[in-house]
Protein backbone atom coordinates (compact mmCIF):
# COMPACT_ATOMS: atom_id res chain seq x y z
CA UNK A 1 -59.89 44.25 -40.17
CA UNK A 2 -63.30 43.55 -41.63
CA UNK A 3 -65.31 46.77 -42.54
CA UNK A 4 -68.62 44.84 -41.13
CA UNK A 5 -66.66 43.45 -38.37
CA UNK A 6 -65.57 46.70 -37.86
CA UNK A 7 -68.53 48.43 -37.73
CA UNK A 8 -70.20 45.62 -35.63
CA UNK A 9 -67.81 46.19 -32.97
CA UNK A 10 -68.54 49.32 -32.74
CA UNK A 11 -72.22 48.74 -31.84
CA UNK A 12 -71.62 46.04 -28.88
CA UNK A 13 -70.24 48.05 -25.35
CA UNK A 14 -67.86 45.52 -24.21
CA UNK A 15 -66.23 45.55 -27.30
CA UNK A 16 -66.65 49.49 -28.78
CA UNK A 17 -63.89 50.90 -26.14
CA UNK A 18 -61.30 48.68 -26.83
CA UNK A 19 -58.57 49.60 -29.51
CA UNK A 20 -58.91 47.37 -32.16
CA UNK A 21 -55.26 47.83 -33.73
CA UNK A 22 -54.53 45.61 -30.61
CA UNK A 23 -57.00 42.61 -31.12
CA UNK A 24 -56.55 39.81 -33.16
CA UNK A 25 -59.50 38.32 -35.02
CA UNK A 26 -60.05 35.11 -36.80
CA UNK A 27 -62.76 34.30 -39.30
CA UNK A 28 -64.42 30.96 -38.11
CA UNK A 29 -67.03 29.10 -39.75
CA UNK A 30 -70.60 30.06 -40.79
CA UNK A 31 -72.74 28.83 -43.69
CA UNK A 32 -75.46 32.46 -43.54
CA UNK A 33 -73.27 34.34 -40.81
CA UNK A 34 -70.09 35.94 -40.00
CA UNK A 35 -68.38 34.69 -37.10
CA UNK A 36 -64.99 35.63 -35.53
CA UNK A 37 -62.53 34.53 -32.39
CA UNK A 38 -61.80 37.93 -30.89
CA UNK A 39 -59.32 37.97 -28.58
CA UNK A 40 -56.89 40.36 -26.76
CA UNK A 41 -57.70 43.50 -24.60
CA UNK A 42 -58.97 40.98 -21.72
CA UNK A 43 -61.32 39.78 -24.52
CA UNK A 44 -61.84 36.24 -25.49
CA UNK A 45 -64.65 35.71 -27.44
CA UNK A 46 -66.79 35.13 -30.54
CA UNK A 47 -68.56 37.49 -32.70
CA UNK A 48 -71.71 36.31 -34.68
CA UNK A 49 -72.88 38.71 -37.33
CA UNK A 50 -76.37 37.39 -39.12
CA UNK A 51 -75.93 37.18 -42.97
CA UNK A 52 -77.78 39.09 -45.22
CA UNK A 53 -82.07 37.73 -45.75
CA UNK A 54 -82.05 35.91 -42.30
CA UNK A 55 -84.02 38.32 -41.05
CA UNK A 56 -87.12 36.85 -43.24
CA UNK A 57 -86.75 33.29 -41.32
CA UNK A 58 -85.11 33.79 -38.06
CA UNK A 59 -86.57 35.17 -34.98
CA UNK A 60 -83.33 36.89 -33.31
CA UNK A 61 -85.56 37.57 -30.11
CA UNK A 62 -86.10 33.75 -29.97
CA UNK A 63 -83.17 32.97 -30.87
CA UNK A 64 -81.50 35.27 -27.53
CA UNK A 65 -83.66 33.91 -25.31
CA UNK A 66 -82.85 30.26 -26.13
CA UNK A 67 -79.10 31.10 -26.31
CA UNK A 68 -79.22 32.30 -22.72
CA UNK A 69 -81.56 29.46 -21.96
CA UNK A 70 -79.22 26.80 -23.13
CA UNK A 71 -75.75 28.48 -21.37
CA UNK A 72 -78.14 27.81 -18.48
CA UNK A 73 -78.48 24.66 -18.71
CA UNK A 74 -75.11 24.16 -19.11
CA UNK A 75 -74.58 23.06 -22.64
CA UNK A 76 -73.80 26.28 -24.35
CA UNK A 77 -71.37 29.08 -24.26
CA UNK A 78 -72.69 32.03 -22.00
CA UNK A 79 -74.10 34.70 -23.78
CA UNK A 80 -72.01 38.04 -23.16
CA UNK A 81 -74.00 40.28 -25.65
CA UNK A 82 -77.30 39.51 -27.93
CA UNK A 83 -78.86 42.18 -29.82
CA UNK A 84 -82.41 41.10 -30.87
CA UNK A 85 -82.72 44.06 -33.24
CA UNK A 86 -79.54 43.64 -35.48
CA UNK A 87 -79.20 40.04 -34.30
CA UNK A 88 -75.32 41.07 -33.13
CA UNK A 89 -74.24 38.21 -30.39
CA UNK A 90 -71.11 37.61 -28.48
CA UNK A 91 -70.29 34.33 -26.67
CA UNK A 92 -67.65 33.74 -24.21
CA UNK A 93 -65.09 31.40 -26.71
CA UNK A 94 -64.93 27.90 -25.71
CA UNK A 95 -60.91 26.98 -25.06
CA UNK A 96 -59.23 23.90 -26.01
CA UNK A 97 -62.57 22.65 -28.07
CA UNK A 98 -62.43 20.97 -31.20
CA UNK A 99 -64.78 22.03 -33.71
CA UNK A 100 -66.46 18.93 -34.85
CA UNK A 101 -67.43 17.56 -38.71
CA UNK A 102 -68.31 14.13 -39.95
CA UNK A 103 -65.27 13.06 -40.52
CA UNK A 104 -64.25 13.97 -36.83
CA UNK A 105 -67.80 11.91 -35.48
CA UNK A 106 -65.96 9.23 -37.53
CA UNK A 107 -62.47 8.96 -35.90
CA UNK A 108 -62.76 10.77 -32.58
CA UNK A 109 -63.56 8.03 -30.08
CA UNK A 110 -66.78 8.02 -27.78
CA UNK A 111 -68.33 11.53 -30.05
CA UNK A 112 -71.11 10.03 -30.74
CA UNK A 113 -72.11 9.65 -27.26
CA UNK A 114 -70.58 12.64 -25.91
CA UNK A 115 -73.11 14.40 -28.37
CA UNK A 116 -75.90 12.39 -26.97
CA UNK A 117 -74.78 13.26 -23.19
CA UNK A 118 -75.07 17.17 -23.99
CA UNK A 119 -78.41 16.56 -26.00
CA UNK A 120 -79.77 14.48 -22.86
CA UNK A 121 -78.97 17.84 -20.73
CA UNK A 122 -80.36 20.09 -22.68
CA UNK A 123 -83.58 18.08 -23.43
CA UNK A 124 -84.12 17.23 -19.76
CA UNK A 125 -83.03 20.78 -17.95
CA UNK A 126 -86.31 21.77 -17.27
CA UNK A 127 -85.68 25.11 -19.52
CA UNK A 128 -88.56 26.62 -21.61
CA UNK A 129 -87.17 27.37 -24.53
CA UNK A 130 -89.34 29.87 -26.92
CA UNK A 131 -91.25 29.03 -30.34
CA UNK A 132 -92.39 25.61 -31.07
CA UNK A 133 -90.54 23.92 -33.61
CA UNK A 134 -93.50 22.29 -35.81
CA UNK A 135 -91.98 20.27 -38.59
CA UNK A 136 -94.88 20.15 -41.10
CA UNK A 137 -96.16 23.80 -40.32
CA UNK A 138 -92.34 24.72 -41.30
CA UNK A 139 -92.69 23.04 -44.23
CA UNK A 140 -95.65 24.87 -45.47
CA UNK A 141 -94.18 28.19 -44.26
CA UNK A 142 -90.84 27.35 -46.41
CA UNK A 143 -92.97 26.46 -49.27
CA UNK A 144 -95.15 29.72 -49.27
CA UNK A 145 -91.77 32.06 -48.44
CA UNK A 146 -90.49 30.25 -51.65
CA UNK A 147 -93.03 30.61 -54.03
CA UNK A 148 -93.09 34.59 -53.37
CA UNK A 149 -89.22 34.48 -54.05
CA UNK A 150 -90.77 32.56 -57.41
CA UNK A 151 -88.09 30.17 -56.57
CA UNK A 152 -88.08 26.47 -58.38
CA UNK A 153 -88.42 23.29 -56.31
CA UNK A 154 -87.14 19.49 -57.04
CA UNK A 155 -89.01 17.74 -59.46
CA UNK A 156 -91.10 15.78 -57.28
CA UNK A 157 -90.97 17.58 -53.57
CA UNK A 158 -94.84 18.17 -53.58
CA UNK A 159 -95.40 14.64 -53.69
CA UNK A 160 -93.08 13.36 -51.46
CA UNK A 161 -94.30 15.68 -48.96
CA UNK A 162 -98.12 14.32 -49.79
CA UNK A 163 -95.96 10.73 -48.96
CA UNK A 164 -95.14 12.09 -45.75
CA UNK A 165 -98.50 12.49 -44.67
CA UNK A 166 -98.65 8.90 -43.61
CA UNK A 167 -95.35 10.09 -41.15
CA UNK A 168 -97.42 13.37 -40.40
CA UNK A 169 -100.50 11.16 -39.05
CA UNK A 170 -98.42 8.36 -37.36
CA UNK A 171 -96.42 11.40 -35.15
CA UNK A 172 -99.91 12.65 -34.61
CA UNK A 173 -101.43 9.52 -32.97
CA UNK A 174 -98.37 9.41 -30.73
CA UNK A 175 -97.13 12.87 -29.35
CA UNK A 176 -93.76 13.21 -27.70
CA UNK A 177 -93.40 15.31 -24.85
CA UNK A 178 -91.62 18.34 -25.81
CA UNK A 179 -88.42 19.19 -24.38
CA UNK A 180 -85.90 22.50 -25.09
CA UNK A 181 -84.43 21.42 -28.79
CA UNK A 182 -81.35 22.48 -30.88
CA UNK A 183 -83.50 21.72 -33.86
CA UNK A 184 -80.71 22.19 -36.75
CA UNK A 185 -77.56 20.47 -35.31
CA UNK A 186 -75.17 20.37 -37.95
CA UNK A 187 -71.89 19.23 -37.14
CA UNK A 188 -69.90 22.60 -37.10
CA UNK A 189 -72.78 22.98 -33.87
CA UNK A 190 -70.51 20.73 -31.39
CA UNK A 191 -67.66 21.82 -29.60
CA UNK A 192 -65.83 18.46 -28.42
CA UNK A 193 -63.21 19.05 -25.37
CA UNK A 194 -62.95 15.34 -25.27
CA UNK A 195 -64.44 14.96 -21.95
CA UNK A 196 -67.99 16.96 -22.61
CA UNK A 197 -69.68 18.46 -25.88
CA UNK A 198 -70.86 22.01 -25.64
CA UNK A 199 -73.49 23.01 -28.74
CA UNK A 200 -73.44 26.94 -30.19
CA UNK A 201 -75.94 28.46 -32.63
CA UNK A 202 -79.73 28.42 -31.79
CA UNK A 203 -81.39 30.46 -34.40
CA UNK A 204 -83.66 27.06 -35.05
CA UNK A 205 -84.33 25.71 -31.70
CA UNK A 206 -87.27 25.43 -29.85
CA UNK A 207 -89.59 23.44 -27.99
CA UNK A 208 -89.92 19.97 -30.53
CA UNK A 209 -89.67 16.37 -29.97
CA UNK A 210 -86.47 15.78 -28.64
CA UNK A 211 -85.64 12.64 -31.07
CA UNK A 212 -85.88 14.94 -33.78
CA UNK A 213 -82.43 16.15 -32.43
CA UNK A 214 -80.38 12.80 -32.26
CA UNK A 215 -81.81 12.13 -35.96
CA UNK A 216 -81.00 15.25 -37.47
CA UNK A 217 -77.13 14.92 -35.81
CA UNK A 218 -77.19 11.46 -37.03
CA UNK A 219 -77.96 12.97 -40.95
CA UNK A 220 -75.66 15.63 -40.66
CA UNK A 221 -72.72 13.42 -39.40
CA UNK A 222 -73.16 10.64 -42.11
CA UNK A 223 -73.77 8.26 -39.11
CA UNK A 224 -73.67 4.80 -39.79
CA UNK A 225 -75.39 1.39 -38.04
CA UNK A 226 -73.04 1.22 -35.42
CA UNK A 227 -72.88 5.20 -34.98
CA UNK A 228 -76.38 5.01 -34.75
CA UNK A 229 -76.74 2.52 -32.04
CA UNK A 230 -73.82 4.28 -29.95
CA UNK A 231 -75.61 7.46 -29.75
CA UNK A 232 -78.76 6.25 -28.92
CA UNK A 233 -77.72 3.79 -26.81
CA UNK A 234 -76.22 6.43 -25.00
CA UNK A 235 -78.66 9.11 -25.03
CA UNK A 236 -81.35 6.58 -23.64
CA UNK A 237 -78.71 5.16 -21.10
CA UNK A 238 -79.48 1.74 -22.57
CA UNK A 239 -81.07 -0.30 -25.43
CA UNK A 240 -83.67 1.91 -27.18
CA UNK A 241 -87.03 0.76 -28.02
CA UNK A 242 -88.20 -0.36 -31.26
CA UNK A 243 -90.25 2.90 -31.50
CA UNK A 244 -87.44 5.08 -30.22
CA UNK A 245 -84.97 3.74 -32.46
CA UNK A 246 -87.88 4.58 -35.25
CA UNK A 247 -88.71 7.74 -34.15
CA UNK A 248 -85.17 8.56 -34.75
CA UNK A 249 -84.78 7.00 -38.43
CA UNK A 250 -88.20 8.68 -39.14
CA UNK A 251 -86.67 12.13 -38.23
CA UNK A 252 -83.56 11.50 -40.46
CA UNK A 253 -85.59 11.06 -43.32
CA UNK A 254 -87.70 14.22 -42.49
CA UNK A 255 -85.02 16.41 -41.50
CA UNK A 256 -83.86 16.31 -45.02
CA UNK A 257 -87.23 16.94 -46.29
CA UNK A 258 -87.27 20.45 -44.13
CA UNK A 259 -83.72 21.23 -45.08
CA UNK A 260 -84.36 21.15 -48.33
CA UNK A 261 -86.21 23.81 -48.29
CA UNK A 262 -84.29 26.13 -46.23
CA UNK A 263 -81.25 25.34 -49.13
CA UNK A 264 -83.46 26.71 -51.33
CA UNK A 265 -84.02 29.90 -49.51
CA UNK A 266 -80.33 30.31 -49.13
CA UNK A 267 -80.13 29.71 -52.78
CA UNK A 268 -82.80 31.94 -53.45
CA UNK A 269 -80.78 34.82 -51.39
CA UNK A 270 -77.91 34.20 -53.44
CA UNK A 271 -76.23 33.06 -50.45
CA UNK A 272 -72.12 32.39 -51.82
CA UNK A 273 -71.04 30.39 -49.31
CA UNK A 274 -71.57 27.11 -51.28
CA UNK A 275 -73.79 25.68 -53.93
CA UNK A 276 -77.29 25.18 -52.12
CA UNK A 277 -79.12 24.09 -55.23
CA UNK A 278 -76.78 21.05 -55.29
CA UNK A 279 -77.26 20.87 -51.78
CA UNK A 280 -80.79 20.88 -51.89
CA UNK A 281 -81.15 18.19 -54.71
CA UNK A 282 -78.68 16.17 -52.59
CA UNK A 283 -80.61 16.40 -49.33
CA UNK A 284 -84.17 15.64 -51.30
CA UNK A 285 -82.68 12.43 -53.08
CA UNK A 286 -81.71 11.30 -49.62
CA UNK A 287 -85.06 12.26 -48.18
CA UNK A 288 -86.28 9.94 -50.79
CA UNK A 289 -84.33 6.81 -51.29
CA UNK A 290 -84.68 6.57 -47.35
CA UNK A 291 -88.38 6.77 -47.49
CA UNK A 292 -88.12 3.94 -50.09
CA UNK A 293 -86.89 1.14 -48.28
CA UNK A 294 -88.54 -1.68 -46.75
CA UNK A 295 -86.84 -0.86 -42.95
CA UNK A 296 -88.28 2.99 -42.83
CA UNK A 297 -92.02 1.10 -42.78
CA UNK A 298 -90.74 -1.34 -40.48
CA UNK A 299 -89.42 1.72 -38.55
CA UNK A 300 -92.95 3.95 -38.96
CA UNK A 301 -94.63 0.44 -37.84
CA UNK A 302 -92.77 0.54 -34.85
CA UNK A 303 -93.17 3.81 -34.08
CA UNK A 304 -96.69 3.46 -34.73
CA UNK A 305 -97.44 0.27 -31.69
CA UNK A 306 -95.84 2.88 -29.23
């Protein structure tokens, strides 16, 4: 078994009696953390252990709150042990789900809109989730946690954030009303049991706008036209607006601007589990050539009459 495994174990109660000789783990995914399926000993569960530097950009505290917060509203595991100090968290393991990727958005049928059924539950359950998830303000406190690493950017990041200014002012003059957010939905985030979608990991969330959301999942899942329509048509239980459908696009385009900066963090921490320069420089030329074309100021425009 894992030495850190191991020794994490040995910290949580419902897990430091049992004998571990008779459990079985299994390393599951995880791009900064350690996660496991634990099971045997009446046990059933999964493990998160934070990875190494989190601690300078995650709030575990906020992060256990919102955890709980979502498994109360119904879309998320329930949280059987959260440890704010050594960010340690067990969830009760999800049976007969299918962890999702692009490729499975692609080919399993209706996934797109079982995503935007869970998000539509979370966003209107009514829970207050803690932190506010402020795009631009994140952006500026990547930047500054970057440049005392001494870290290098994209050639060109500072001014397409100075481009994004015009987004930054447009948002402004038309607020959304904040709802309980996943914030960083990656793929690898939904569970799919082919009737329902549950969502797992909420070290990002927060309060936000909750079309920020659908166009981060659309990014991270390589959505296309149609995908895009299908989730949103199902998330707002009809046709979207104009300015919804905007909103959206706006946020896919933003969302890599953010992440872009958090790759280069993980790069920074020397993080192994892939090459986040490469993924950086990927996300930023997206970021860009999106912002480039004629529809994303049709879709700012849009956003823009309300």
């Amino acid at each position: 078994m894992d030495a850190n495994l191991t020794e994490a174990m040995e910290r949580i109660p419902l897990l430091s009696a049992l004998d571990k000789s008779a459990l079985t783990t299994e390393r599951m995914g995880g791009l900064t953390n350690l996660v496991f399926h634990v099971t045997g000993q009446g046990q059933d569960c999964v493990l998160r252990i934070p990875g190494p530097g989190t601690e300078a950009y995650i709030d575990r505290q906020v992060e256990l709150h919102n955890a709980r917060a979502a498994a109360d509203a119904g879309v998320s595991p329930q949280v059987l042990f959260g440890d704010a100090d050594s960010g340690l968290m067990v969830t009760r393991y999800v049976a007969g789900a299918f962890t999702m990727s692009p490729e499975a958005f692609a080919t399993r049928p209706g996934a797109p809109g079982r995503a935007a059924h869970a998000f539509r539950q979370l966003h209107g359950s009514g829970q207050a989730f803690r932190f506010r998830f402020e795009l631009f303000a994140m952006i500026d406190e990547y930047l500054g946690h970057l440049e005392r690493l001494g870290s290098e950017l994209p050639e060109g990041y500072h001014r397409v954030v100075a481009e994004a200014d015009t987004v930054r002012r447009v948002l402004d003059r038309h607020p959304a009303d904040l709802a309980p957010c996943h914030c960083d939905p990656l793929c690898e985030n939904f569970l799919d049991q082919g009737s329902r979608m549950w969502i797992v990991d909420w070290e990002y969330s927060g309060m936000n706008d909750p079309l920020w959301d659908l166009g981060d999942l659309s990014v991270e899942a390589g959505f296309n036209e149609r995908q895009d329509r299908e989730l949103m048509t199902a998330y707002c239980e009809g046709e979207p607006t104009a300015a919804q459908f905007g909103r959206m696009v706006i946020y896919k385009a933003m969302c890599d601007l953010l992440w872009t900066l958090w790759g280069l963090i993980q790069h920074a921490n020397d993080n192994p589990a892939e090459d986040f320069w490469a993924y950086s420089v990927g996300r930023f030329e997206r970021c860009k050539k999106l912002m480039a074309t004629p529809g994303f100021a049709q879709h700012l425009a849009a956003v823009d009459r309300g």
